[in-house]
PDB file of N, CA and C in Angstrom:
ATOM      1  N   UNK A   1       8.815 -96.292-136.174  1.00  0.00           N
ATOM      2  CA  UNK A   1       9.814 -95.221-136.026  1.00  0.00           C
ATOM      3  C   UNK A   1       9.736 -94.314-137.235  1.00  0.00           C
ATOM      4  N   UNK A   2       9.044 -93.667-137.221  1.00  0.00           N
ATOM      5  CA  UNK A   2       9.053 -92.178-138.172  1.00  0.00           C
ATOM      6  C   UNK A   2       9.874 -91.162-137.879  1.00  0.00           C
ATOM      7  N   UNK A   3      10.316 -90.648-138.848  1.00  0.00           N
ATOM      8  CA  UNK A   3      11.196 -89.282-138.928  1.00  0.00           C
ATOM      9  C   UNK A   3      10.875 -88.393-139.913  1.00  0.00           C
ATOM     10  N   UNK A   4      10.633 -87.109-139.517  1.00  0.00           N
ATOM     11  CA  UNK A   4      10.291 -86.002-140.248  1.00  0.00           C
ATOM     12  C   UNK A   4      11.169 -85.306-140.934  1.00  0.00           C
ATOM     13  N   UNK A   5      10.596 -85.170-142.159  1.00  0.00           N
ATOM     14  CA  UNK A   5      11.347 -84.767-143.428  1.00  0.00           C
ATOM     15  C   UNK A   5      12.214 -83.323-142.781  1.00  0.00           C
ATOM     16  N   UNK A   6      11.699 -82.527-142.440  1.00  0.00           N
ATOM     17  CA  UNK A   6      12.827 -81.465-141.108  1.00  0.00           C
ATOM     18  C   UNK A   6      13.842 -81.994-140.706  1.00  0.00           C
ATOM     19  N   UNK A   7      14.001 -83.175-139.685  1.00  0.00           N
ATOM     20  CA  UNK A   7      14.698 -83.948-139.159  1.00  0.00           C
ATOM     21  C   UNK A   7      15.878 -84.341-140.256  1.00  0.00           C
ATOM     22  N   UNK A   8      15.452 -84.736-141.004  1.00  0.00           N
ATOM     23  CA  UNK A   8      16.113 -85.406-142.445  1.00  0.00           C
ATOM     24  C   UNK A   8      16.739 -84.670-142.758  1.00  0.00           C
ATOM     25  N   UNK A   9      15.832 -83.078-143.310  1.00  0.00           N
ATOM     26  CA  UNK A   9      17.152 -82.237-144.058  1.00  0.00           C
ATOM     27  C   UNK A   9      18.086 -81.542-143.255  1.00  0.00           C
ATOM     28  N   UNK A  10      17.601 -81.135-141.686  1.00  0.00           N
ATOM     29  CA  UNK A  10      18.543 -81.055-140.648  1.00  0.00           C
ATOM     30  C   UNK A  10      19.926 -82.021-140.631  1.00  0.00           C
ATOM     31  N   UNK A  11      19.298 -83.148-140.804  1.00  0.00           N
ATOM     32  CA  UNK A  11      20.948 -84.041-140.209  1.00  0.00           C
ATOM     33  C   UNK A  11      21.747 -83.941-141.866  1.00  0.00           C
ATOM     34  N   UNK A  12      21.037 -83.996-143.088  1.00  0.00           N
ATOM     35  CA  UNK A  12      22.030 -84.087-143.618  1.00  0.00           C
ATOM     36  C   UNK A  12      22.753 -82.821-143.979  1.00  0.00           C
ATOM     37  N   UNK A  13      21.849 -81.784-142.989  1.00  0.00           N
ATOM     38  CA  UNK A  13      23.086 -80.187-143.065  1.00  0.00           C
ATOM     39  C   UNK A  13      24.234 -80.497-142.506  1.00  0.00           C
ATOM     40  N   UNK A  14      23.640 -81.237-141.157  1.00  0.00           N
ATOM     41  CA  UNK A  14      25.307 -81.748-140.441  1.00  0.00           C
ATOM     42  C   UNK A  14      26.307 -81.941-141.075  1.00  0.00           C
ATOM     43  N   UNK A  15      25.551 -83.432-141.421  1.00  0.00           N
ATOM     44  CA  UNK A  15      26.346 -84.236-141.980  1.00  0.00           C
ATOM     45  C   UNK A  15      27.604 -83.578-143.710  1.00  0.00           C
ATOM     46  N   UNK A  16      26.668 -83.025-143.831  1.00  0.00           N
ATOM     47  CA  UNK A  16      27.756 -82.050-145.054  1.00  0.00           C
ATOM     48  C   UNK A  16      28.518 -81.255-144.398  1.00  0.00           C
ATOM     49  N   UNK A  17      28.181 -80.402-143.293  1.00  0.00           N
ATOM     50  CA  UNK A  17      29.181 -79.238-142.967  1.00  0.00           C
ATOM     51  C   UNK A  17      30.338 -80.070-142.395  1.00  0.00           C
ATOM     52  N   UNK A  18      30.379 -81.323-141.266  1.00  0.00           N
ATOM     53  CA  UNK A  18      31.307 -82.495-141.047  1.00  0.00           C
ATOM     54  C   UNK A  18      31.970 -83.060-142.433  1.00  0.00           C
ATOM     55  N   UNK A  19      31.948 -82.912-143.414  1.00  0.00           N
ATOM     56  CA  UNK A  19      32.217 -83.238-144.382  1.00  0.00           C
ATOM     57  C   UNK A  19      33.252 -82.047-144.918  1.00  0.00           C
ATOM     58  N   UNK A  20      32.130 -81.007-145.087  1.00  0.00           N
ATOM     59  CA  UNK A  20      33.397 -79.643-145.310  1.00  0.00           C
ATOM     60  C   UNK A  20      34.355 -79.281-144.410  1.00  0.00           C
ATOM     61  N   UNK A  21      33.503 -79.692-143.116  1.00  0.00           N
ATOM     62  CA  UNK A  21      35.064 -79.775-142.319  1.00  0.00           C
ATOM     63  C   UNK A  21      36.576 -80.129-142.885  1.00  0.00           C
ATOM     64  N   UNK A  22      36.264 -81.763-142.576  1.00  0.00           N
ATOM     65  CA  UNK A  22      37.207 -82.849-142.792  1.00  0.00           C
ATOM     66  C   UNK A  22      38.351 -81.990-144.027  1.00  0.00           C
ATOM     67  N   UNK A  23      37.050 -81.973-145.195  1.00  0.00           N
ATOM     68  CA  UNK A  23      37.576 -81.781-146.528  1.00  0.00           C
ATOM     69  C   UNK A  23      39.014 -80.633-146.036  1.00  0.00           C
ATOM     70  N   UNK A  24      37.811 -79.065-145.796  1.00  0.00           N
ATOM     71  CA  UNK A  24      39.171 -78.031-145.444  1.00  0.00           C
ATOM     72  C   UNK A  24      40.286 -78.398-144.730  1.00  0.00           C
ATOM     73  N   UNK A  25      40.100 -79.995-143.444  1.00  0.00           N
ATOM     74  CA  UNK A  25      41.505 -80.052-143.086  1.00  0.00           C
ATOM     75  C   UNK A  25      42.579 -80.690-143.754  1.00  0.00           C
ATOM     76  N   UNK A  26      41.913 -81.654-144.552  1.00  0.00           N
ATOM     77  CA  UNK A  26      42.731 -82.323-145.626  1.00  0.00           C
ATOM     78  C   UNK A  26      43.325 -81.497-146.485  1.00  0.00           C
ATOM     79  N   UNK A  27      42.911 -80.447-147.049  1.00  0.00           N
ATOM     80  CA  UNK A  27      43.293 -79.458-147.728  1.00  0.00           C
ATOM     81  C   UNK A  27      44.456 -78.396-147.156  1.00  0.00           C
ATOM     82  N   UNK A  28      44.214 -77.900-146.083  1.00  0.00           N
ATOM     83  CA  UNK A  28      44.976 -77.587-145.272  1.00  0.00           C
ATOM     84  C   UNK A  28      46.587 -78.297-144.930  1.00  0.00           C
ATOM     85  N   UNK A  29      46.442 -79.559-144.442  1.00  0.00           N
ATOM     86  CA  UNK A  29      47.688 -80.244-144.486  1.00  0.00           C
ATOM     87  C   UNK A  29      48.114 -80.697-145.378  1.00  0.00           C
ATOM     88  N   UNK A  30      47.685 -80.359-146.996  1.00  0.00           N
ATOM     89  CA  UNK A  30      48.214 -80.669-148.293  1.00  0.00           C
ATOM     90  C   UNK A  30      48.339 -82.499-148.381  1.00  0.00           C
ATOM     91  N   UNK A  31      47.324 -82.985-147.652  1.00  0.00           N
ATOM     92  CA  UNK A  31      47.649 -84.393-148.107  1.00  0.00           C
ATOM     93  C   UNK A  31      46.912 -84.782-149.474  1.00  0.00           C
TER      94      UNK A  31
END
């Protein structure tokens, strides 16, 4: 099972912008 370094830096764009998500809603509801 190989995965291409593309693949890789693709998901962890996701995975950060799901992250900045979260973050701005936490921020948002002042918790």
């Amino acid at each position: 099972y190989l995965v291409s370094k593309t693949s890789i830096y693709n998901d962890i764009k996701v995975i950060n912008k799901v992250i900045e998500g979260y973050g701005s809603k936490i921020v948002s509801k002042g918790c």
